[in-house]
N, C-alpha and C. Protein backbone atom coordinates (compact mmCIF):
# COMPACT_ATOMS: atom_id res chain seq x y z
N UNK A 1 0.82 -1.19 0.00
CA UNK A 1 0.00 0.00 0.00
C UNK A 1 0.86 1.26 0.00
N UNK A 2 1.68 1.03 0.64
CA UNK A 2 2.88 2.24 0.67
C UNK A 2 3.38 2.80 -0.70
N UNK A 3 3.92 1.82 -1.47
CA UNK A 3 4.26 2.54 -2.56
C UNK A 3 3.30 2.56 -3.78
N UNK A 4 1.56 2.45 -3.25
CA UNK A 4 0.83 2.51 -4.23
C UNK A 4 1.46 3.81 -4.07
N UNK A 5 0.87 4.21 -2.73
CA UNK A 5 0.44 5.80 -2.49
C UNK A 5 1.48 6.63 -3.16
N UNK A 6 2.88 5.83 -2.64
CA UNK A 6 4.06 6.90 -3.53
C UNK A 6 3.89 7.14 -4.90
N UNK A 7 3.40 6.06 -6.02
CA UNK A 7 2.97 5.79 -7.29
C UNK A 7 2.06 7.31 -7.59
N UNK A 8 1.06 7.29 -6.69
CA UNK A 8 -0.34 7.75 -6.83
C UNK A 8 0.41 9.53 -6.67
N UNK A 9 1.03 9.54 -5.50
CA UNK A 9 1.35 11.26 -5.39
C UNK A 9 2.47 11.19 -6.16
N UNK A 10 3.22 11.10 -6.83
CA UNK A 10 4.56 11.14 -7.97
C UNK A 10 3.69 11.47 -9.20
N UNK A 11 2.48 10.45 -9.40
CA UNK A 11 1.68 10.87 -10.79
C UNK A 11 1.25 12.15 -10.90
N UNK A 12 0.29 12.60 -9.52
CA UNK A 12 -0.20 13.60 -9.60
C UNK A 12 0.56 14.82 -9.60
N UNK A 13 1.48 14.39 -9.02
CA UNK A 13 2.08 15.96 -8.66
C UNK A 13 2.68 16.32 -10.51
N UNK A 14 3.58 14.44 -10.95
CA UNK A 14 3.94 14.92 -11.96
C UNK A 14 3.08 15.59 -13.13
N UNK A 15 1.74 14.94 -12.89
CA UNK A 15 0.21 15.91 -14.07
C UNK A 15 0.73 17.15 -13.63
N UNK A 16 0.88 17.41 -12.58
CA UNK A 16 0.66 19.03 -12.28
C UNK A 16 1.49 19.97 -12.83
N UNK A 17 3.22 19.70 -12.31
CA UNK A 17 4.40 20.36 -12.96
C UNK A 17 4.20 20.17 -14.09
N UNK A 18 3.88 19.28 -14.87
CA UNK A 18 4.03 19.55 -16.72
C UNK A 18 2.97 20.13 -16.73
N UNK A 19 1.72 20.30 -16.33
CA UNK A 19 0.78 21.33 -16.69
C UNK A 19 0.92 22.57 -16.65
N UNK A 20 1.99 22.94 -15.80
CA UNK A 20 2.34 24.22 -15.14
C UNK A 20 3.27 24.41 -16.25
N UNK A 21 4.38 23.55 -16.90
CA UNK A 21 5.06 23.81 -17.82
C UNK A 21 4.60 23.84 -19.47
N UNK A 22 3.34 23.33 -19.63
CA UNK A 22 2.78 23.11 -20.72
C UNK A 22 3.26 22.19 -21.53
N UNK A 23 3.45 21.14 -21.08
CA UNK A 23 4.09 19.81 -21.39
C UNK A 23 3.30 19.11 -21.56
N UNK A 24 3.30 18.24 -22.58
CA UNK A 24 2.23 17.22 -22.94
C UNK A 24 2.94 16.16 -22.61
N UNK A 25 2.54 14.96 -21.18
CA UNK A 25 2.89 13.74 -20.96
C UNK A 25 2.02 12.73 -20.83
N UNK A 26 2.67 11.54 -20.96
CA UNK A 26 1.67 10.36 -20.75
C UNK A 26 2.38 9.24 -20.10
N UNK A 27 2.03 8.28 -19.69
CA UNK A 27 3.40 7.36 -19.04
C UNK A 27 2.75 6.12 -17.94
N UNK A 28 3.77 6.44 -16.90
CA UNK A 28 3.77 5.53 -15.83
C UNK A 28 4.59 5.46 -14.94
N UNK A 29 4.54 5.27 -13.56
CA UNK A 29 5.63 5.73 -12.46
C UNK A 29 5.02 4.36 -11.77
N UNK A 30 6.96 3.77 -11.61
CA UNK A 30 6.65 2.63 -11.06
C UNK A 30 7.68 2.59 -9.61
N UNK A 31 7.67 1.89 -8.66
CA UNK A 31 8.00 1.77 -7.52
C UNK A 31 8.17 0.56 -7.34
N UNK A 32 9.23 0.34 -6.88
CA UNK A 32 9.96 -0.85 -5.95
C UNK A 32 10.51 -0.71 -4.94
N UNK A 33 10.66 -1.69 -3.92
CA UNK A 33 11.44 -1.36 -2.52
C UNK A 33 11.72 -2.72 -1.86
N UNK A 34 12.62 -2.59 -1.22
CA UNK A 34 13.38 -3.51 -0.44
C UNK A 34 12.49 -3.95 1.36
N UNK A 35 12.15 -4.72 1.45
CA UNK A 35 11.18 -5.11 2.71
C UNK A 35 11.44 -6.36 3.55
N UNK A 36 11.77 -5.87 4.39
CA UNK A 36 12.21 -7.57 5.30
C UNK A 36 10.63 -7.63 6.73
N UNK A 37 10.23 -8.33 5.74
CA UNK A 37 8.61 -8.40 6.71
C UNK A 37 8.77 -8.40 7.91
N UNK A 38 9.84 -9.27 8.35
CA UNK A 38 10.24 -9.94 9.77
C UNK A 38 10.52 -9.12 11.00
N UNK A 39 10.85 -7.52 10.15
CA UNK A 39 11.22 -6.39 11.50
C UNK A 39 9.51 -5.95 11.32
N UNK A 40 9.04 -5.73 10.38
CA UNK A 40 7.54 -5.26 10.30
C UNK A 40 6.33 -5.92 11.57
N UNK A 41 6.55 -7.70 11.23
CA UNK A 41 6.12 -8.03 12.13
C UNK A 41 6.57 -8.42 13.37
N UNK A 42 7.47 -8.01 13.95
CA UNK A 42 8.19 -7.83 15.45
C UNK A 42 8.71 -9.52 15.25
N UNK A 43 9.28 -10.36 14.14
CA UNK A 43 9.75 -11.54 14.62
C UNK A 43 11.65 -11.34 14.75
N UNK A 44 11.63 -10.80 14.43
CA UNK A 44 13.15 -10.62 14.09
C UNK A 44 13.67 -9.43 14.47
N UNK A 45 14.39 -9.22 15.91
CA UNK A 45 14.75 -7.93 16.54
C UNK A 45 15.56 -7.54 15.96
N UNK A 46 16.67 -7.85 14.79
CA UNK A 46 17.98 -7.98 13.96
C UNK A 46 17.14 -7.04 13.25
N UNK A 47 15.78 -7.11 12.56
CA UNK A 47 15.31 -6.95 11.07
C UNK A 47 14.79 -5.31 10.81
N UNK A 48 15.06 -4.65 10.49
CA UNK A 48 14.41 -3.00 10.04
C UNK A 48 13.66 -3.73 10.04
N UNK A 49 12.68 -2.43 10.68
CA UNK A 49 10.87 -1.69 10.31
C UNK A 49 10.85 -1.12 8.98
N UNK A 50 9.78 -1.72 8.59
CA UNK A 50 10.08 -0.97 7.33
C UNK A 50 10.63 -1.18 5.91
N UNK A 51 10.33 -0.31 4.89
CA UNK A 51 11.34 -0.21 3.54
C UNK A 51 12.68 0.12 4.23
N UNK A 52 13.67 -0.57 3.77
CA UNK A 52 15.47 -0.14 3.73
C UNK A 52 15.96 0.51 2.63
N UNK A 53 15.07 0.39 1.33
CA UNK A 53 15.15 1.49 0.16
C UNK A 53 13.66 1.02 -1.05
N UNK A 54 13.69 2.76 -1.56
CA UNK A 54 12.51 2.32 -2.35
C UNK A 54 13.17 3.10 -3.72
N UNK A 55 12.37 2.77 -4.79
CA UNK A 55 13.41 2.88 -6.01
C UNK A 55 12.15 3.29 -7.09
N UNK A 56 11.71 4.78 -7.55
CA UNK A 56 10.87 5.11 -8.87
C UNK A 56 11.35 5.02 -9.88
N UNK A 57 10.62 4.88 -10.77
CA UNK A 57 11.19 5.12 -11.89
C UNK A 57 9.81 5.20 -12.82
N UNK A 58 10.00 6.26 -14.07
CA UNK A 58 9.00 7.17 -14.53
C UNK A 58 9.36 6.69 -15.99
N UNK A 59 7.88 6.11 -16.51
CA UNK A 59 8.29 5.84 -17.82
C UNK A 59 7.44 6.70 -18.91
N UNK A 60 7.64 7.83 -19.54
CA UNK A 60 6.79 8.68 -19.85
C UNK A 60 6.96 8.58 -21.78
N UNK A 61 5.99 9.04 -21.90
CA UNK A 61 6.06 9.33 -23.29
C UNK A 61 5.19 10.90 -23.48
N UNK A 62 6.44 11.63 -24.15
CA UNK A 62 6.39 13.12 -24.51
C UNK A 62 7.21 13.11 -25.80
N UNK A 63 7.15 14.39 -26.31
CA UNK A 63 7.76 15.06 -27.35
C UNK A 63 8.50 16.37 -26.47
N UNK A 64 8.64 16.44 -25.42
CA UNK A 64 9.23 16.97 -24.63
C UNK A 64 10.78 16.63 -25.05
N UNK A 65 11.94 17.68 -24.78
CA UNK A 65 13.12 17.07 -24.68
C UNK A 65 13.99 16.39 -23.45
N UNK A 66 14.67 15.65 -23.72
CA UNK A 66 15.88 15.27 -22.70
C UNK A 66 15.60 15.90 -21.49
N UNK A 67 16.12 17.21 -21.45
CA UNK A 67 16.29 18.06 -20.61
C UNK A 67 15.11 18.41 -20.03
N UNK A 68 13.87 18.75 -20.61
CA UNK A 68 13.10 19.17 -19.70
C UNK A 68 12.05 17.66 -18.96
N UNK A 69 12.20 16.82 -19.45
CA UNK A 69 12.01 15.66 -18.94
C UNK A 69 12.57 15.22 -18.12
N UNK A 70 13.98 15.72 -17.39
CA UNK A 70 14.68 14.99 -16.64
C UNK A 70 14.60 16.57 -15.68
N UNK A 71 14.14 17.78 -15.83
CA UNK A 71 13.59 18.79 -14.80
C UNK A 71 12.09 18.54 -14.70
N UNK A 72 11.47 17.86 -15.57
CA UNK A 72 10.18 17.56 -15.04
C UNK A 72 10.03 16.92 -13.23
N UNK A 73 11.01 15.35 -13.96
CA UNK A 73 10.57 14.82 -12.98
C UNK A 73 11.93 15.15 -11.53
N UNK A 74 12.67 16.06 -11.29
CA UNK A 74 13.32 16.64 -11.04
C UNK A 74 12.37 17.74 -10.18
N UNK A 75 11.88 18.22 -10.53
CA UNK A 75 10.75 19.13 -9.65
C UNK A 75 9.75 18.27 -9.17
N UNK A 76 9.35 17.26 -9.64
CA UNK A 76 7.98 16.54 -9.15
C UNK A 76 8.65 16.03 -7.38
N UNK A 77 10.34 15.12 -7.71
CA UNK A 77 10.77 14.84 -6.71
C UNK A 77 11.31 16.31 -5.55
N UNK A 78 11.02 17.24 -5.86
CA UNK A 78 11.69 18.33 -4.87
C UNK A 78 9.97 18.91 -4.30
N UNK A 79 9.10 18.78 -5.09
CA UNK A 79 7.84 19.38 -4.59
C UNK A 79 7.01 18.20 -3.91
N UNK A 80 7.15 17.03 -4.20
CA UNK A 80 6.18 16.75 -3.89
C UNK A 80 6.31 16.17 -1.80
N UNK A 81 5.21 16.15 -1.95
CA UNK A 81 5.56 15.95 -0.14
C UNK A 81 5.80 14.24 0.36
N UNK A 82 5.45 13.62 -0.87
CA UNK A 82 5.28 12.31 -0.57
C UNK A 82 7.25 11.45 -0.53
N UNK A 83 8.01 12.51 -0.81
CA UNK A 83 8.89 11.92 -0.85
C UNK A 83 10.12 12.37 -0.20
N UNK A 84 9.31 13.37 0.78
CA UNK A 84 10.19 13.81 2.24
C UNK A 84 10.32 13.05 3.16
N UNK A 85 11.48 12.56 3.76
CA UNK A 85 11.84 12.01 5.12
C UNK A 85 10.86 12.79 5.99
């Protein structure tokens, strides 16, 4: 559920900044992460709570260039709140 949500606020925020930039995108933002259930469910005092790393990655299709595709999602990760410690 965790990294739907990260999925879900990365998309939106990213609709938003290219709207703001007048960027036409389309795509997909995907999420993976590293999880050792065992600290999650208190069996393993050794084991992190938790993700130990989570990993996006944005697969978009624009006519956008290089550059502003890689400040797109470059601002999505500095604005959005979902991906503050």
């Amino acid at each position: 559920m965790l990294l739907q949500a990260l999925v879900a606020c990365a998309g939106v925020t990213l609709a938003a900044v290219a709207i703001n930039r007048s960027l036409s995108v389309s795509g997909s933002v995907h999420a993976s992460g590293v999880l050792d259930v065992r600290g999650t469910l208190g069996s393993a005092p050794d084991a992190a709570v938790g993700f130990s790393s989570i990993k996006l990655s944005f697969e978009l299709q624009t006519e956008a260039s290089e550059q502003e595709v890689a400040q797109l999602i470059e601002a999505t990760e500095n604005i959005a709140w979902c991906f503050r410690p």
